[in-house]
C-alpha atoms as a PDB file:
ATOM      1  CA  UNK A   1       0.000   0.000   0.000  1.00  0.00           C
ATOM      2  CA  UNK A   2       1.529   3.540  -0.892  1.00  0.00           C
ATOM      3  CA  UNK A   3       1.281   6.825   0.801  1.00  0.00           C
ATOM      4  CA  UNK A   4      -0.135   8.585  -1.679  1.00  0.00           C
ATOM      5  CA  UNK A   5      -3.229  11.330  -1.249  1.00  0.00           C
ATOM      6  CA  UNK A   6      -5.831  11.442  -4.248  1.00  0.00           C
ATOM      7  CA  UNK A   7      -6.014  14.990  -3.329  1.00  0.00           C
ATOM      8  CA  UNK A   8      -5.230  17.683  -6.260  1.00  0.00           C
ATOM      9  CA  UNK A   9      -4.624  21.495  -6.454  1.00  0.00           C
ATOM     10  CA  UNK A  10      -8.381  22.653  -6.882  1.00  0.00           C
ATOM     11  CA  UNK A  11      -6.798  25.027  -9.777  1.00  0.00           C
ATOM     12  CA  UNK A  12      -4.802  23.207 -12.171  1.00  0.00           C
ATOM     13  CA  UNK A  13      -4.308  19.723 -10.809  1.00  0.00           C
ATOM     14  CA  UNK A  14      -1.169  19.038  -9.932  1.00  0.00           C
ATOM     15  CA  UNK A  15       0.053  17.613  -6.887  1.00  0.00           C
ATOM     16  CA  UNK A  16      -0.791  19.798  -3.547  1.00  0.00           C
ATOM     17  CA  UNK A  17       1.422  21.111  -1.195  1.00  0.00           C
ATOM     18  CA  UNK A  18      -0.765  23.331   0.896  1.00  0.00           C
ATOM     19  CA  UNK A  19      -4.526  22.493   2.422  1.00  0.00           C
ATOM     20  CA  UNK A  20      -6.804  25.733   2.188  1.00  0.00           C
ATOM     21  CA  UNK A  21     -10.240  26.328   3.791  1.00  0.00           C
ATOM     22  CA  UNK A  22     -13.043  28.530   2.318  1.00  0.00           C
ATOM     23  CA  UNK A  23     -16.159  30.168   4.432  1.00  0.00           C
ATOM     24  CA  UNK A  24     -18.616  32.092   2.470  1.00  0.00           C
ATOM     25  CA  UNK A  25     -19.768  35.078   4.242  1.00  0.00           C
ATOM     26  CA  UNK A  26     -23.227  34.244   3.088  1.00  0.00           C
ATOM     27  CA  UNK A  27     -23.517  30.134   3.221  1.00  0.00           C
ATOM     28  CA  UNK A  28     -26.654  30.096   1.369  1.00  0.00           C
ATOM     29  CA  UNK A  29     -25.311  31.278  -1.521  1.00  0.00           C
ATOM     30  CA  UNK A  30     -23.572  27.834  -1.333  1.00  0.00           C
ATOM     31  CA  UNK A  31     -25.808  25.647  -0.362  1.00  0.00           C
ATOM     32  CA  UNK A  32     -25.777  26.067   3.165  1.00  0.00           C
ATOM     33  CA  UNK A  33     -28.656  27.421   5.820  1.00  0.00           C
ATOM     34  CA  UNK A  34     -28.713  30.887   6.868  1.00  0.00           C
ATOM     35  CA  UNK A  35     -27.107  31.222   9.866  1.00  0.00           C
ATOM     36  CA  UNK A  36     -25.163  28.254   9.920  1.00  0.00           C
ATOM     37  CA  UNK A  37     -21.337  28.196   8.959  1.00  0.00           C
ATOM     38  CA  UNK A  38     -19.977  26.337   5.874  1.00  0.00           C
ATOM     39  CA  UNK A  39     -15.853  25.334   5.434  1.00  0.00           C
ATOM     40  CA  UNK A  40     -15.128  24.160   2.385  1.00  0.00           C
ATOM     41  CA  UNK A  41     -11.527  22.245   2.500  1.00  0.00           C
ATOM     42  CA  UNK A  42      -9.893  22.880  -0.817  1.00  0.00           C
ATOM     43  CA  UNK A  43      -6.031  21.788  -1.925  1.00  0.00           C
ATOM     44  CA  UNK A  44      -3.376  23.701  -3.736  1.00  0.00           C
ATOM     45  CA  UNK A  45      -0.056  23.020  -5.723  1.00  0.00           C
ATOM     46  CA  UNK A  46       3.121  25.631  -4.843  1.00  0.00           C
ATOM     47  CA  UNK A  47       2.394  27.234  -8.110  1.00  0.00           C
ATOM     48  CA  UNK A  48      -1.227  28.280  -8.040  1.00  0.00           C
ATOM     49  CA  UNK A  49      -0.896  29.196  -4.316  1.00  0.00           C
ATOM     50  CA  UNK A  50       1.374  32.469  -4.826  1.00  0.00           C
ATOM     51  CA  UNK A  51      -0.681  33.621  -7.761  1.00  0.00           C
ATOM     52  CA  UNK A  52      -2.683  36.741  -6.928  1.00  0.00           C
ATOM     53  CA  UNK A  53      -6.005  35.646  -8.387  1.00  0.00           C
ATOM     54  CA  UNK A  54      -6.106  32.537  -6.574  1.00  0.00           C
ATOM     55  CA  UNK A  55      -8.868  33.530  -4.159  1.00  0.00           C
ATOM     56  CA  UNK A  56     -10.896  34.774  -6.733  1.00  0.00           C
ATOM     57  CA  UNK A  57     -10.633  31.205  -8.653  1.00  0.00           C
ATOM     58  CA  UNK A  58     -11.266  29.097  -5.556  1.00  0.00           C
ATOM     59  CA  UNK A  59     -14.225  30.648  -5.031  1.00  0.00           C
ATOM     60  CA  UNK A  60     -15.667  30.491  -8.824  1.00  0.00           C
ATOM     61  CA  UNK A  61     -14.704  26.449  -8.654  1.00  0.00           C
ATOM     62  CA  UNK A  62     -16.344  26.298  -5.400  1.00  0.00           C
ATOM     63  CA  UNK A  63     -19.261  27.374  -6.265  1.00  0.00           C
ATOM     64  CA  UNK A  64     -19.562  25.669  -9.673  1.00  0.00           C
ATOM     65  CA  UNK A  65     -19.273  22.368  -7.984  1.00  0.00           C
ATOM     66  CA  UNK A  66     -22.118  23.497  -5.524  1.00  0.00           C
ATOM     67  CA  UNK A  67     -24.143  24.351  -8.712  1.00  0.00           C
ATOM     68  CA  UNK A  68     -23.563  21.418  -9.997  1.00  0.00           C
ATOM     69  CA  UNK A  69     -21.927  22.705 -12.688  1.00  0.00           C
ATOM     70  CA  UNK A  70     -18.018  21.645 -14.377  1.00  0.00           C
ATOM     71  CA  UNK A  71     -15.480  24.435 -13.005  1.00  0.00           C
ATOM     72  CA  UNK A  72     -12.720  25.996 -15.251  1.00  0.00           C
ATOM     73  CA  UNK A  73     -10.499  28.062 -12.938  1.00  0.00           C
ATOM     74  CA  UNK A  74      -9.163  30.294 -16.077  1.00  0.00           C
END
């Protein structure tokens, strides 16, 4: 048995190297309950975690996914 994580960078793919955590100001507009917190656990690869737009990218995969919908993080 090996070691290895299935986990990916949420952005591009490649292997992580840092775990990030996302919580919506407003969870409903993520499929959570008003009132009630929501964490979303996300990965990252050293590339894609200095880049300044990063944030901004998370959040647009993040909430694709909750829509339902396939995520492009360009």
């Amino acid at each position: 048995m090996t070691n290895q994580s299935p986990a990916s960078c949420l952005l591009c793919g490649a292997p992580p190297v840092a775990i990030g955590a996302f919580m919506p100001e407003r969870p409903e507009d993520f499929g959570g309950i008003p009132g009630k917190t929501r964490i979303f656990r996300y990965y990252l690869c050293s590339s894609c975690q200095g880049k300044p737009d990063a944030q901004d990218r998370i959040e647009k995969v993040i909430r694709a996914e909750v829509a339902g919908g396939v995520a492009h993080a360009s």
